[in-house]
N, C-alpha and C. Protein backbone atom coordinates (compact mmCIF):
# COMPACT_ATOMS: atom_id res chain seq x y z
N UNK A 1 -45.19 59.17 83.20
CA UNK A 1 -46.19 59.64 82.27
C UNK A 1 -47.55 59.66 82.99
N UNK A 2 -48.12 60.93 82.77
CA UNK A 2 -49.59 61.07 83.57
C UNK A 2 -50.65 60.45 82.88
N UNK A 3 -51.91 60.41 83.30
CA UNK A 3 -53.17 59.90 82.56
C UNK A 3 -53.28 61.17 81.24
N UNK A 4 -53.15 61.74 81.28
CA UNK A 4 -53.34 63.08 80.20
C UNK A 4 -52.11 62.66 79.10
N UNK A 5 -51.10 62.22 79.54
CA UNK A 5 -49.87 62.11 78.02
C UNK A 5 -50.61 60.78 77.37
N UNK A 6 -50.96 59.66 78.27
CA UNK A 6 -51.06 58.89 77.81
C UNK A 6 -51.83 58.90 76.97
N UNK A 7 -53.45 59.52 76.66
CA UNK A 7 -54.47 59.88 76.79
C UNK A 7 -54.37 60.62 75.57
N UNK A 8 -53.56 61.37 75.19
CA UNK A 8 -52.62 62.03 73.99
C UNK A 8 -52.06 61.11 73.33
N UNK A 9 -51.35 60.33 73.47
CA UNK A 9 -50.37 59.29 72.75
C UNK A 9 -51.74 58.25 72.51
N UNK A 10 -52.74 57.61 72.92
CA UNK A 10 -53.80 56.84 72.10
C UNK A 10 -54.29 57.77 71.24
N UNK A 11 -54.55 58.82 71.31
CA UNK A 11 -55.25 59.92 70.34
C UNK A 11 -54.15 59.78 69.42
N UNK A 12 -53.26 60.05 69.24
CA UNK A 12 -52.29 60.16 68.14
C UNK A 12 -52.03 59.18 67.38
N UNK A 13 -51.96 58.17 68.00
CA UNK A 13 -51.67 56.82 67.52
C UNK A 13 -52.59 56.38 66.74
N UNK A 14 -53.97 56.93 67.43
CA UNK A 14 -55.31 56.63 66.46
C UNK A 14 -55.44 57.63 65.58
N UNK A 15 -55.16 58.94 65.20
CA UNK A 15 -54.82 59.61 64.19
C UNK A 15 -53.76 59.95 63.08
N UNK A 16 -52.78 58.98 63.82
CA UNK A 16 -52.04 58.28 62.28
C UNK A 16 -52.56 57.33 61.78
N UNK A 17 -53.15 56.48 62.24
CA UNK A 17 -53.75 55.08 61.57
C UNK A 17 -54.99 56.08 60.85
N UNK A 18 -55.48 56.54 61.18
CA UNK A 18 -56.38 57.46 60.30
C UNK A 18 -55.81 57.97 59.06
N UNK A 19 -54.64 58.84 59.40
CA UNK A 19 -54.20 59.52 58.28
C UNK A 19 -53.61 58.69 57.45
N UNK A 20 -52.75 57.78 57.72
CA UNK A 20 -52.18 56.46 57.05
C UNK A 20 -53.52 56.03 55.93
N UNK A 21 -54.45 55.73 56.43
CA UNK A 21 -55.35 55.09 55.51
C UNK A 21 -56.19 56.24 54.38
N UNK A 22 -56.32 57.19 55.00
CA UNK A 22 -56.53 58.20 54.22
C UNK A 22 -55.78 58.35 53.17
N UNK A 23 -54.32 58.63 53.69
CA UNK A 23 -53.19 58.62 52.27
C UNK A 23 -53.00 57.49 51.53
N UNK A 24 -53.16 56.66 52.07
CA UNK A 24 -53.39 55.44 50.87
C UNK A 24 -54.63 55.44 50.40
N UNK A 25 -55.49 55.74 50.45
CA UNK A 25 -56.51 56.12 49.38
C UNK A 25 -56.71 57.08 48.77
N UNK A 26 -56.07 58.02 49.33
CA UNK A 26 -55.69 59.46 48.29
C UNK A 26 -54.47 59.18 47.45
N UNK A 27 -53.52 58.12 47.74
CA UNK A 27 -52.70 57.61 46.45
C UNK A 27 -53.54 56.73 45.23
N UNK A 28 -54.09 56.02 45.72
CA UNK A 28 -55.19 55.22 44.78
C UNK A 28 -55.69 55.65 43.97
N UNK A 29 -56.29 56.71 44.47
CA UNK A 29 -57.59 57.96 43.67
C UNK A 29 -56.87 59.52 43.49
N UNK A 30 -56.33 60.02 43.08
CA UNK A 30 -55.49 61.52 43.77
C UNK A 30 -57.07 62.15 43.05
N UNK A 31 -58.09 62.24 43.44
CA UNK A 31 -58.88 63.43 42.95
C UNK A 31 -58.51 64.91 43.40
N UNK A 32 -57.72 65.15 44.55
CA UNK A 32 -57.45 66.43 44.81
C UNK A 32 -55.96 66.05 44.75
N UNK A 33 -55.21 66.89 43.81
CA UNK A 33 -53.26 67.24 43.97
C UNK A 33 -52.93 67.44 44.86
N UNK A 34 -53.81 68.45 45.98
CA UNK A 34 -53.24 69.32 47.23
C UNK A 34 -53.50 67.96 47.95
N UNK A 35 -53.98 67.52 48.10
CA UNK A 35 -54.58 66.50 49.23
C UNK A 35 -53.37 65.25 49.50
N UNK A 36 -52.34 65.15 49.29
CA UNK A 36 -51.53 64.16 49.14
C UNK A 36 -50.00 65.14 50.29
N UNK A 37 -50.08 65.95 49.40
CA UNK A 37 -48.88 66.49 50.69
C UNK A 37 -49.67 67.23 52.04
N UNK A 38 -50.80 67.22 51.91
CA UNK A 38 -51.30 67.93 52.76
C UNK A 38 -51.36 66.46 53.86
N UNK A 39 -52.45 65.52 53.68
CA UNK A 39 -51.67 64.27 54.20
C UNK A 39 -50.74 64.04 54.86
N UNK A 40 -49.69 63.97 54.19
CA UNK A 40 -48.51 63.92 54.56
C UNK A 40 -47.52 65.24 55.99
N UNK A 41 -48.34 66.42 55.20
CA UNK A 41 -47.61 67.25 56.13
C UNK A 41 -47.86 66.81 57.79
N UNK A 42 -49.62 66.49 57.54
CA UNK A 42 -49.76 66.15 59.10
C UNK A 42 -49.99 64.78 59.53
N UNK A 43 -49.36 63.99 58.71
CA UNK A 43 -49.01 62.92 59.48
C UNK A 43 -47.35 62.60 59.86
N UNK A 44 -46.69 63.81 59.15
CA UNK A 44 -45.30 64.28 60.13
C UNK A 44 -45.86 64.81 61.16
N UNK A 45 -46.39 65.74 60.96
CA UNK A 45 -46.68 66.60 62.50
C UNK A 45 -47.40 65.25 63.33
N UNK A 46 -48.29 64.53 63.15
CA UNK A 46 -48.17 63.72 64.42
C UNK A 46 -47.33 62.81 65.17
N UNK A 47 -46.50 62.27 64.01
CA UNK A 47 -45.47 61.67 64.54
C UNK A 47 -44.47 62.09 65.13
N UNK A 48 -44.02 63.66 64.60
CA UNK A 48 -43.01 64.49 65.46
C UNK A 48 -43.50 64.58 66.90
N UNK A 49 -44.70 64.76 67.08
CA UNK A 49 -45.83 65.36 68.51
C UNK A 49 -45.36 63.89 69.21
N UNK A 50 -45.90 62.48 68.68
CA UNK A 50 -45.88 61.40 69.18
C UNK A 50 -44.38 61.00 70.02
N UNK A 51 -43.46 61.45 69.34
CA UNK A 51 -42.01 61.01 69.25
C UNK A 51 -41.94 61.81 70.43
N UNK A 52 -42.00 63.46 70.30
CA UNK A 52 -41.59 64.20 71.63
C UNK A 52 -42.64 63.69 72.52
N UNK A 53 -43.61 63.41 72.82
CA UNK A 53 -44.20 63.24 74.16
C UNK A 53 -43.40 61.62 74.80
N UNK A 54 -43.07 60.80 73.85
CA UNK A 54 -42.37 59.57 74.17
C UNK A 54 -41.22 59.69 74.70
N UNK A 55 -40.56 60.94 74.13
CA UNK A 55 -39.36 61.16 74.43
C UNK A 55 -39.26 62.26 75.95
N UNK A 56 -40.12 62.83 76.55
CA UNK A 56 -40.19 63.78 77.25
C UNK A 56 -40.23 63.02 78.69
C-alpha cells in the first residue's frame, strides 16, 4: 500500500465517523425524510470504497 491509499483509507475512515454521527442525529431529529437514506446511501458507498482499497 502506497502513501496515497493510505492517505485515502484515513480520509474515509474519518468520513464514516462523520457520517455515522450525522445519522444518528438525523435519527434523533428526522427534520428532513430525505436526509436519512441519503445518509445512509453514502455511508455504504464509503465503506464499499474502504473495503475495496483494503482488499486491493
Amino acid at each position: 500500500m502506497d502513501k496515497k491509499e493510505k492517505k485515502r483509507l484515513e480520509v474515509l475512515q474519518q468520513k464514516i465517523a462523520k457520517l455515522q454521527q450525522q445519522l444518528a442525529g438525523a435519527k434523533k431529529q428526522p427534520d428532513d425524510p430525505a436526509e436519512i437514506p441519503r445518509l445512509e446511501r453514502e455511508l455504504a458507498a464509503a465503506h464499499a470504497e474502504l473495503s475495496a482499497l483494503k482488499n486491493a
